[in-house]
C-alpha atoms as a PDB file:
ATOM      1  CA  UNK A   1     -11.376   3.707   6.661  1.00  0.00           C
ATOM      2  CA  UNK A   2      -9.052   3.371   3.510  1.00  0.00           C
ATOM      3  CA  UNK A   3      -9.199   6.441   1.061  1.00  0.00           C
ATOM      4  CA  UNK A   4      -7.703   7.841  -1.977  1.00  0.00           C
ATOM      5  CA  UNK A   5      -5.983  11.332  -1.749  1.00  0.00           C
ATOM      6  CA  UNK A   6      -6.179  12.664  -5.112  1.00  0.00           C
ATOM      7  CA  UNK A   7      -3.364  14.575  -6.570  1.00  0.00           C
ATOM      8  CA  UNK A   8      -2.625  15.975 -10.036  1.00  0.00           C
ATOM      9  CA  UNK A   9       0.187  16.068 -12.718  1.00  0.00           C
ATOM     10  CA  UNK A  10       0.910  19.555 -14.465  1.00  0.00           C
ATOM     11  CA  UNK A  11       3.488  19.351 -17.633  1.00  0.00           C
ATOM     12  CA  UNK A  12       4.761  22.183 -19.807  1.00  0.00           C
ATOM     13  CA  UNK A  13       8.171  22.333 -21.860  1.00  0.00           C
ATOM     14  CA  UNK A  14      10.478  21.493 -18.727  1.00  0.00           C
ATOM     15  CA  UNK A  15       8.652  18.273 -18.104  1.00  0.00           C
ATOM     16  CA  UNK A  16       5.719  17.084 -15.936  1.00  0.00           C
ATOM     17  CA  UNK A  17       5.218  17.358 -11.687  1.00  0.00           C
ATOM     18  CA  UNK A  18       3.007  15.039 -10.301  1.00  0.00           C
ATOM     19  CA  UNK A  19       1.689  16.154  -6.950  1.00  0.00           C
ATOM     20  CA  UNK A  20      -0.613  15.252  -3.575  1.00  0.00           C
ATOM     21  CA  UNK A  21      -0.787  18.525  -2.312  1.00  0.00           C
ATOM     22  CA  UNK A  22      -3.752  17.351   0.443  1.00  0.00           C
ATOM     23  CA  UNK A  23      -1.293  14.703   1.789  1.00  0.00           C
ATOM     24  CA  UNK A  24       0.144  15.680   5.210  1.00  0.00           C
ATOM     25  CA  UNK A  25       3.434  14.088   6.263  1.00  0.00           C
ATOM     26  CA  UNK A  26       2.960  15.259   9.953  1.00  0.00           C
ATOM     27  CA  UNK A  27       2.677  11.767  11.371  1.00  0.00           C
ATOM     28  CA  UNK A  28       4.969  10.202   8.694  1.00  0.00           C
ATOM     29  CA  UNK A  29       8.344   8.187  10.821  1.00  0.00           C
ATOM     30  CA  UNK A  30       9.798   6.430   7.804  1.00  0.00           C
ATOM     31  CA  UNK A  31       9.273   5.700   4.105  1.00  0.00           C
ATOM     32  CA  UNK A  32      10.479   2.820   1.718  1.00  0.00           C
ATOM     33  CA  UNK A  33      10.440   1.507  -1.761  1.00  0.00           C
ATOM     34  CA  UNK A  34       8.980  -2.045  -2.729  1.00  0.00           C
ATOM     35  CA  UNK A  35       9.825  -3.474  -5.636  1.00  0.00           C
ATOM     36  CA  UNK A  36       8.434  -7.133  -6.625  1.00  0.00           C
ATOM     37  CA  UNK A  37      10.490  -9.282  -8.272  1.00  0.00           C
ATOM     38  CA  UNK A  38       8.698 -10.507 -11.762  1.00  0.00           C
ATOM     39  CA  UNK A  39       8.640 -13.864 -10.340  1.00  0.00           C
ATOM     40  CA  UNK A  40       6.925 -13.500  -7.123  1.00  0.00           C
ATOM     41  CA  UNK A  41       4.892 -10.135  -8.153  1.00  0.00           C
ATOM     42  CA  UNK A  42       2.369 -10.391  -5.251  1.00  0.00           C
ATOM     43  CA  UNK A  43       3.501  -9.493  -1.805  1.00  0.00           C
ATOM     44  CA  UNK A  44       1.101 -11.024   0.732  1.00  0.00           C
ATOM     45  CA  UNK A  45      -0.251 -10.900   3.643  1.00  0.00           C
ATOM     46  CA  UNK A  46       0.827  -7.925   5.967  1.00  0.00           C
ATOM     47  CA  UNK A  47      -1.044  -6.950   8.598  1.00  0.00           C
ATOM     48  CA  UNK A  48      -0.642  -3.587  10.760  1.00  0.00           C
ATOM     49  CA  UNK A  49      -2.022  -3.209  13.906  1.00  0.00           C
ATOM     50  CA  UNK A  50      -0.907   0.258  14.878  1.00  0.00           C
ATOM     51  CA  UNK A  51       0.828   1.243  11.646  1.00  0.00           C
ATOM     52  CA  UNK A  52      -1.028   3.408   8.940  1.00  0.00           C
ATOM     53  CA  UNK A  53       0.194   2.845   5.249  1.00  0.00           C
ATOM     54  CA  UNK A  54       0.136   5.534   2.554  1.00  0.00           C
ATOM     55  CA  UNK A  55       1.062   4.051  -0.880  1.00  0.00           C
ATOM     56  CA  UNK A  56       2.336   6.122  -3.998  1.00  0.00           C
ATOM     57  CA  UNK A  57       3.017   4.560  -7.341  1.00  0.00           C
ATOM     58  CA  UNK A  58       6.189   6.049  -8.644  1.00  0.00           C
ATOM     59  CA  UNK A  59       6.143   3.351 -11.779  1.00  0.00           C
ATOM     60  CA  UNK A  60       4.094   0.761 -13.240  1.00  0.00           C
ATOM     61  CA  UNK A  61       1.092  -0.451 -12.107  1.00  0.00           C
ATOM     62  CA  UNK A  62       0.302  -1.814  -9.053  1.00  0.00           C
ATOM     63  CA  UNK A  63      -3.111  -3.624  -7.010  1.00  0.00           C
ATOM     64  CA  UNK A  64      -3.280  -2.773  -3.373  1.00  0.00           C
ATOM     65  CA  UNK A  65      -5.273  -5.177  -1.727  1.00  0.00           C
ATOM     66  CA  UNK A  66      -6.575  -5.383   1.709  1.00  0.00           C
ATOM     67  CA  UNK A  67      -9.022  -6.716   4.206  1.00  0.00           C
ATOM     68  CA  UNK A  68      -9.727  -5.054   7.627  1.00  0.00           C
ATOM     69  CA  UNK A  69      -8.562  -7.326  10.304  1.00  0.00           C
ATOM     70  CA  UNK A  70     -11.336  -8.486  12.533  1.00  0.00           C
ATOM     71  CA  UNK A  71      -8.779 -11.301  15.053  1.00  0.00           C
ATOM     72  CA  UNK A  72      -5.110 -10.794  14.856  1.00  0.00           C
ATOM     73  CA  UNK A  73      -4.639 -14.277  16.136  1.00  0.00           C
ATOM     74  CA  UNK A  74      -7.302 -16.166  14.199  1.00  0.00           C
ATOM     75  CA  UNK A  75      -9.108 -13.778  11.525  1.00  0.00           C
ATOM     76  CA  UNK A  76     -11.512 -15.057   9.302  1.00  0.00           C
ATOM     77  CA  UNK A  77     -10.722 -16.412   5.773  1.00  0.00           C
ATOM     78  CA  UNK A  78     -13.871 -14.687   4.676  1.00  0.00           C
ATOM     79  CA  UNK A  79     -13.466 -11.162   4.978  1.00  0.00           C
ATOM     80  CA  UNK A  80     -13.815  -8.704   2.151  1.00  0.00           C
ATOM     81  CA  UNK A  81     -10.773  -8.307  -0.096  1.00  0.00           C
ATOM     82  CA  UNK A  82     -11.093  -4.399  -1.122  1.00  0.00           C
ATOM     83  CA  UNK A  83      -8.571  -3.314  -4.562  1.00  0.00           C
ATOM     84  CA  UNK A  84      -7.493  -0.236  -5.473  1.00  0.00           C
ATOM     85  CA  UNK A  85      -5.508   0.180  -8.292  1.00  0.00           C
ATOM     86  CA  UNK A  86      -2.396   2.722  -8.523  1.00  0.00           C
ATOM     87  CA  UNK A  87      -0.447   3.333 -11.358  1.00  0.00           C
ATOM     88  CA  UNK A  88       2.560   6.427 -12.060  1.00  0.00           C
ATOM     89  CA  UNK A  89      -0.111   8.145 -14.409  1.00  0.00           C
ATOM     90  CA  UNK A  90      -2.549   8.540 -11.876  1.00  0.00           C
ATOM     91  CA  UNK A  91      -0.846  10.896  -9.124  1.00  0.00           C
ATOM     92  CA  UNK A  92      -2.832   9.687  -6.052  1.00  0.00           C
ATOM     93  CA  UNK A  93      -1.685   8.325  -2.467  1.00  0.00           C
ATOM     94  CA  UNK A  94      -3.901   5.089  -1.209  1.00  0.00           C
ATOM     95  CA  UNK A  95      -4.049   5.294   2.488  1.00  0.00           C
ATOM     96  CA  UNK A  96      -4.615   1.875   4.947  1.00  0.00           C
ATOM     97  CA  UNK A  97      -5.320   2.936   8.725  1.00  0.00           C
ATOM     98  CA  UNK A  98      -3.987   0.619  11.200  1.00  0.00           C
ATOM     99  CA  UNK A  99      -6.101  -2.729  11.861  1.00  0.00           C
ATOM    100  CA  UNK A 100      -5.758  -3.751   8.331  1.00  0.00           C
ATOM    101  CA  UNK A 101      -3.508  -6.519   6.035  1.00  0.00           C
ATOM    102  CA  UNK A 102      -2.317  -6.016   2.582  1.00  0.00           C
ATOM    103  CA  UNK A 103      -1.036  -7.278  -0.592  1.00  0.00           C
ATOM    104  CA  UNK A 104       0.611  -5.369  -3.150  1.00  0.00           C
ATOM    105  CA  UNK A 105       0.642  -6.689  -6.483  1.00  0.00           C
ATOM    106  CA  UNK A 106       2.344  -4.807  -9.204  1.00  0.00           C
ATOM    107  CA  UNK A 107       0.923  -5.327 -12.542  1.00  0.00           C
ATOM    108  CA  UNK A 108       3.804  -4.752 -14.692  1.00  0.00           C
ATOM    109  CA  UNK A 109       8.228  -5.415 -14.639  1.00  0.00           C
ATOM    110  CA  UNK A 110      10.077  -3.176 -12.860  1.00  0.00           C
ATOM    111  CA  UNK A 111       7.059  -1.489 -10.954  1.00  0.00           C
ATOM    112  CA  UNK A 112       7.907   0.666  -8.150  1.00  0.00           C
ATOM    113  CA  UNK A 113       5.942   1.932  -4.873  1.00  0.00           C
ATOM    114  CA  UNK A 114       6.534   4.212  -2.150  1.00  0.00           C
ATOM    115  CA  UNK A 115       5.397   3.544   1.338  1.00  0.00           C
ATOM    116  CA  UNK A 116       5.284   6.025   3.806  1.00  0.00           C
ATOM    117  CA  UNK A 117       4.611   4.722   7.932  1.00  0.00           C
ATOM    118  CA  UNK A 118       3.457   6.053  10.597  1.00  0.00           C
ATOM    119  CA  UNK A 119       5.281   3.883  12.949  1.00  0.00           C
ATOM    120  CA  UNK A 120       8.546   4.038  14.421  1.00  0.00           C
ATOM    121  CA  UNK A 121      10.749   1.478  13.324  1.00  0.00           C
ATOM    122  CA  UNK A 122      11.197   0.635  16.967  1.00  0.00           C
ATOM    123  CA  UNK A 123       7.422  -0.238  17.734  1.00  0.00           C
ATOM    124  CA  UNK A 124       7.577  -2.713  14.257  1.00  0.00           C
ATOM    125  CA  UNK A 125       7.928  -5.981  16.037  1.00  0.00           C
ATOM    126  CA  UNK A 126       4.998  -4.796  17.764  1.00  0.00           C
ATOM    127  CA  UNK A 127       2.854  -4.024  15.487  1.00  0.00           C
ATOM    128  CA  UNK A 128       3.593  -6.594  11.954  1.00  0.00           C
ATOM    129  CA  UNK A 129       1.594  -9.700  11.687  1.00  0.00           C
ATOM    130  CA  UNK A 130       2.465 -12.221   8.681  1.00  0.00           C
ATOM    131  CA  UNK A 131      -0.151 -14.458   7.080  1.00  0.00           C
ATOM    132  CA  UNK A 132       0.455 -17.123   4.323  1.00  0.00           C
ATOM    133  CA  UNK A 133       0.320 -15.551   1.188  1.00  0.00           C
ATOM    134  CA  UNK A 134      -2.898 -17.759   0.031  1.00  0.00           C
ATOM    135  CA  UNK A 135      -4.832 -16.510   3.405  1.00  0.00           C
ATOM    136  CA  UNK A 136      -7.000 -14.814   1.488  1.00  0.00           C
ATOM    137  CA  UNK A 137      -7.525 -15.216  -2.448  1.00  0.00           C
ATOM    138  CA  UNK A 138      -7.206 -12.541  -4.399  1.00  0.00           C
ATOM    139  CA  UNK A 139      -9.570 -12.930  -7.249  1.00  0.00           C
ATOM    140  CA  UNK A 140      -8.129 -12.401 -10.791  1.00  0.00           C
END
């Protein structure tokens, strides 16, 4: 089941920390960054068999969108599109178990998101399923 894992942002006189202090990296393999270009600012559809996703904000705004998967070779274009919104005030990590496809969607220029996997690079190939980026509509 997706969640949110709430963290926190303290500031003083040096500056601010944000935080996730409940997060565990234990089963974490790899991270990257995803920026979206301002002319293509939805990236759509990925699909994860095996691979969990844990998505931080670092800037901007973003819309993490996803359905849970119900046939990896045929899946319905009905299923539920579920949003979460996560934006670099809002210190919180949006985690996507395995047997689900997302979109990311940042909201403003120059956005930026971390994504941390659970997956070896190795096992990718294995595990990444594509759909057409208008597989499911995203309502506005």
């Amino acid at each position: 089941m997706p969640k949110v894992i709430q963290g926190g942002n303290f500031s003083d006189h040096r500056g601010t920390i944000s935080y996730v202090n409940d997060f565990s990296f234990q089963d974490i393999e790899r991270f990257y960054i995803i920026s979206n270009s301002d002319e293509n600012p939805i990236r759509a559809w990925q699909g994860h068999k095996l691979d969990a996703k844990n998505f931080y904000c670092l800037s901007g705004t973003f819309k993490i969108h996803f359905v849970k998967v119900d046939d990896w070779e045929n899946p319905s274009r009905n299923l539920k599109i579920e949003t979460i919104i996560a934006s670099e005030s809002d210190s919180k990590i949006i985690h996507i178990p395995a047997g689900y496809a997302n979109a990311i969607e940042s909201l403003e220029n120059n956005s930026k998101l971390i994504s941390f996997s659970t997956l070896p690079l190795k096992n990718v190939k294995d595990d990444d399923v594509r759909y057409p980026a208008d597989y499911w509509l995203i309502n506005e």
